[in-house]
Protein backbone atom coordinates (compact mmCIF):
# COMPACT_ATOMS: atom_id res chain seq x y z
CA UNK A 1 0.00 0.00 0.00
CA UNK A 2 1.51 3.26 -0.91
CA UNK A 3 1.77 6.22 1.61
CA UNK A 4 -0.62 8.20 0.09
CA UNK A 5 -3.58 4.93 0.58
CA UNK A 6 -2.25 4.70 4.28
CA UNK A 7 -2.82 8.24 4.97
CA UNK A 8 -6.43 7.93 3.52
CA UNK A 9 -7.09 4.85 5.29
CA UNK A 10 -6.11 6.83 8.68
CA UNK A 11 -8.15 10.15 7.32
CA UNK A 12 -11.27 7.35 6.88
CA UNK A 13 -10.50 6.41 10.80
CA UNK A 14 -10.88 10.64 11.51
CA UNK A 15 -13.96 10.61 9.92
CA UNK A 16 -15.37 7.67 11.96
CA UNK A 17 -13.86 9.34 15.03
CA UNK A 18 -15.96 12.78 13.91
CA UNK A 19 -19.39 10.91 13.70
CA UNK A 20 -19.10 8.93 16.90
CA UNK A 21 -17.75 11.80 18.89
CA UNK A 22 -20.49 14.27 18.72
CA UNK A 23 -23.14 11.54 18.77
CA UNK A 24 -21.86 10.11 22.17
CA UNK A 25 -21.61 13.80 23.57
CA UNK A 26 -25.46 14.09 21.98
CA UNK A 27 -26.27 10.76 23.83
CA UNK A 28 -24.90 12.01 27.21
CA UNK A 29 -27.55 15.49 26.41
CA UNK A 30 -30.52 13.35 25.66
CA UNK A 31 -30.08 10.00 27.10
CA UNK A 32 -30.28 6.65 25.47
CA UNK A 33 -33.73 6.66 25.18
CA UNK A 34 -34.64 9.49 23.00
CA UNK A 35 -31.41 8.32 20.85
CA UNK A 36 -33.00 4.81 20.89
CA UNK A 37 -36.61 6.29 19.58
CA UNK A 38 -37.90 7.79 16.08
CA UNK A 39 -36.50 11.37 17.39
CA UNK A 40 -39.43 13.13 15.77
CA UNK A 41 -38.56 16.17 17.97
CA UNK A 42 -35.88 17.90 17.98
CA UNK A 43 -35.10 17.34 21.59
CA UNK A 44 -33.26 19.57 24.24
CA UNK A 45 -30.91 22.05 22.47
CA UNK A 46 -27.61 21.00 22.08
CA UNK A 47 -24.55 21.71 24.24
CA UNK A 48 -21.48 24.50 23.28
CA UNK A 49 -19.16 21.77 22.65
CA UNK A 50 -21.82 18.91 21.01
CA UNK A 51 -22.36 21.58 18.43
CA UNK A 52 -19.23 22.51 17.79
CA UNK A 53 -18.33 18.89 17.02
CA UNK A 54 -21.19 18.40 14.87
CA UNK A 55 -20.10 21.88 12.62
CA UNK A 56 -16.28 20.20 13.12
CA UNK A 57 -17.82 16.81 11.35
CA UNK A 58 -19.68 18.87 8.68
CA UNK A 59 -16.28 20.78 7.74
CA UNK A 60 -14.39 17.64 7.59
CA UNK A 61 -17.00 16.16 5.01
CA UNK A 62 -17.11 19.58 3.15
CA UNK A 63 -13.55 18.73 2.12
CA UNK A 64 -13.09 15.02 2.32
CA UNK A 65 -14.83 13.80 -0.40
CA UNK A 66 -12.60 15.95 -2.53
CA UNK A 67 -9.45 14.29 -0.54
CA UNK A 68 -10.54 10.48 -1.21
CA UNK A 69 -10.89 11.29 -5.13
CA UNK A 70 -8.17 13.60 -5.18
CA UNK A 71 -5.57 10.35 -3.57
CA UNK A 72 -7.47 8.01 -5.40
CA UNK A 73 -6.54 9.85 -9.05
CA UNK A 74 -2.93 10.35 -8.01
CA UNK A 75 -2.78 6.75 -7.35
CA UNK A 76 -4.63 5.48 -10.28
CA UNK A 77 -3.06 7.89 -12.38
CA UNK A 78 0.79 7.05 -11.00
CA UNK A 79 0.91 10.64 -10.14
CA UNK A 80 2.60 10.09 -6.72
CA UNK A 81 5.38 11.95 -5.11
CA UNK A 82 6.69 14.00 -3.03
CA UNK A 83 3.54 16.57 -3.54
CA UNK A 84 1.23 14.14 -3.04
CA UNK A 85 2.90 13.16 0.12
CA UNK A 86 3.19 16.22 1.73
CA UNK A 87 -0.13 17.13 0.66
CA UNK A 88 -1.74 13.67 2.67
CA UNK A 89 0.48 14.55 5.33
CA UNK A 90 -1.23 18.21 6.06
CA UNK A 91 -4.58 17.00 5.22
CA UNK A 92 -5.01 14.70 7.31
CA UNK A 93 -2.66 16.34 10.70
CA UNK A 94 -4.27 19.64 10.06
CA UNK A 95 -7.53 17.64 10.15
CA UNK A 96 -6.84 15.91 13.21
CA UNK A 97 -5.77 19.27 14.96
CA UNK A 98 -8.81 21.16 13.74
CA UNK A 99 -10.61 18.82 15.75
CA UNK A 100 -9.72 19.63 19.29
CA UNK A 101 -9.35 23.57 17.86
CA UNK A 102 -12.86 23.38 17.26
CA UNK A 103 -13.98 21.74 19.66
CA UNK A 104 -11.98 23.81 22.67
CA UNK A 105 -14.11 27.21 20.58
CA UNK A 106 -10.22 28.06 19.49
CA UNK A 107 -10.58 31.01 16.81
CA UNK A 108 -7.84 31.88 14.31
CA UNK A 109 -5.39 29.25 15.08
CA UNK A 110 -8.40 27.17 14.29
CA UNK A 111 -8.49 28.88 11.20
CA UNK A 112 -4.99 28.80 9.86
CA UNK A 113 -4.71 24.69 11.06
CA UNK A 114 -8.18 24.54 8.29
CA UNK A 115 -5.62 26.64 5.52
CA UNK A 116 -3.17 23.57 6.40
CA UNK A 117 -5.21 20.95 5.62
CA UNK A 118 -6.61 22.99 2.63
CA UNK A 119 -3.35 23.40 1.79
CA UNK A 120 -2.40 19.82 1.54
CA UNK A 121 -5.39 18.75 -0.45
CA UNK A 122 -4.50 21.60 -3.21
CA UNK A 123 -0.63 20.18 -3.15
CA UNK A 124 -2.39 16.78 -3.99
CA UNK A 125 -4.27 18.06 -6.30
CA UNK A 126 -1.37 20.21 -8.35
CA UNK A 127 0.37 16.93 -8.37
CA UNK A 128 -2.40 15.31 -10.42
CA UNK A 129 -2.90 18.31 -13.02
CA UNK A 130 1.07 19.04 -13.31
């Protein structure tokens, strides 16, 4: 498996972290119970932090679709290298540090960690057109 799969494979892993994590802090605001019904309501309002993770886990899935095809065409396409690399590597740790940054209510840092990760997927991307 080349670097560039393994670092998608571990991105995949993030993602599965960011749908879990605000659903268990969700559970712990509404109980089993309501989770375990049809949910017709909206329920109690949602906590700071539940909500933040929830908008952390939308703005990961904003971008990642365009990760796993951008990866995906550099490897089908032989395009790998040093780009493509680097670019998997700040995806996917300026994805994992947005996280916490989000989640914590961090501004600005939390914004230039997001250009990171941005960052990487257009260096993936510039290795597939160039």
């Amino acid at each position: 498996m080349t670097l560039e799969l393994l670092l998608l494979s571990w991105t995949l892993v993030l993602a599965v972290v960011q749908i879990m994590l605000p659903a268990a802090f969700r559970n712990r605001e509404t109980g089993l119970a309501y989770n375990a019904g049809p949910r017709d309501d909206d329920g109690p309002p949602m906590g700071r932090i539940t909500a933040r993770l929830f908008r952390a886990q939308r703005n990961l899935f904003e971008t990642l679709p365009l990760f796993i095809g951008a990866i995906l065409i550099a490897h089908v396409g032989n395009q790998l290298g040093a780009l493509t690399a680097w670019g998997a590597w700040l995806y996917l740790l300026g994805r994992i540090a947005y996280l916490p940054l989000y989640a914590l209510g961090v501004p600005w840092l939390r914004s230039m960690v997001w250009g990171v990760s941005l960052l990487g997927l257009g260096l993936v991307i510039l290795a597939i057109i160039f």
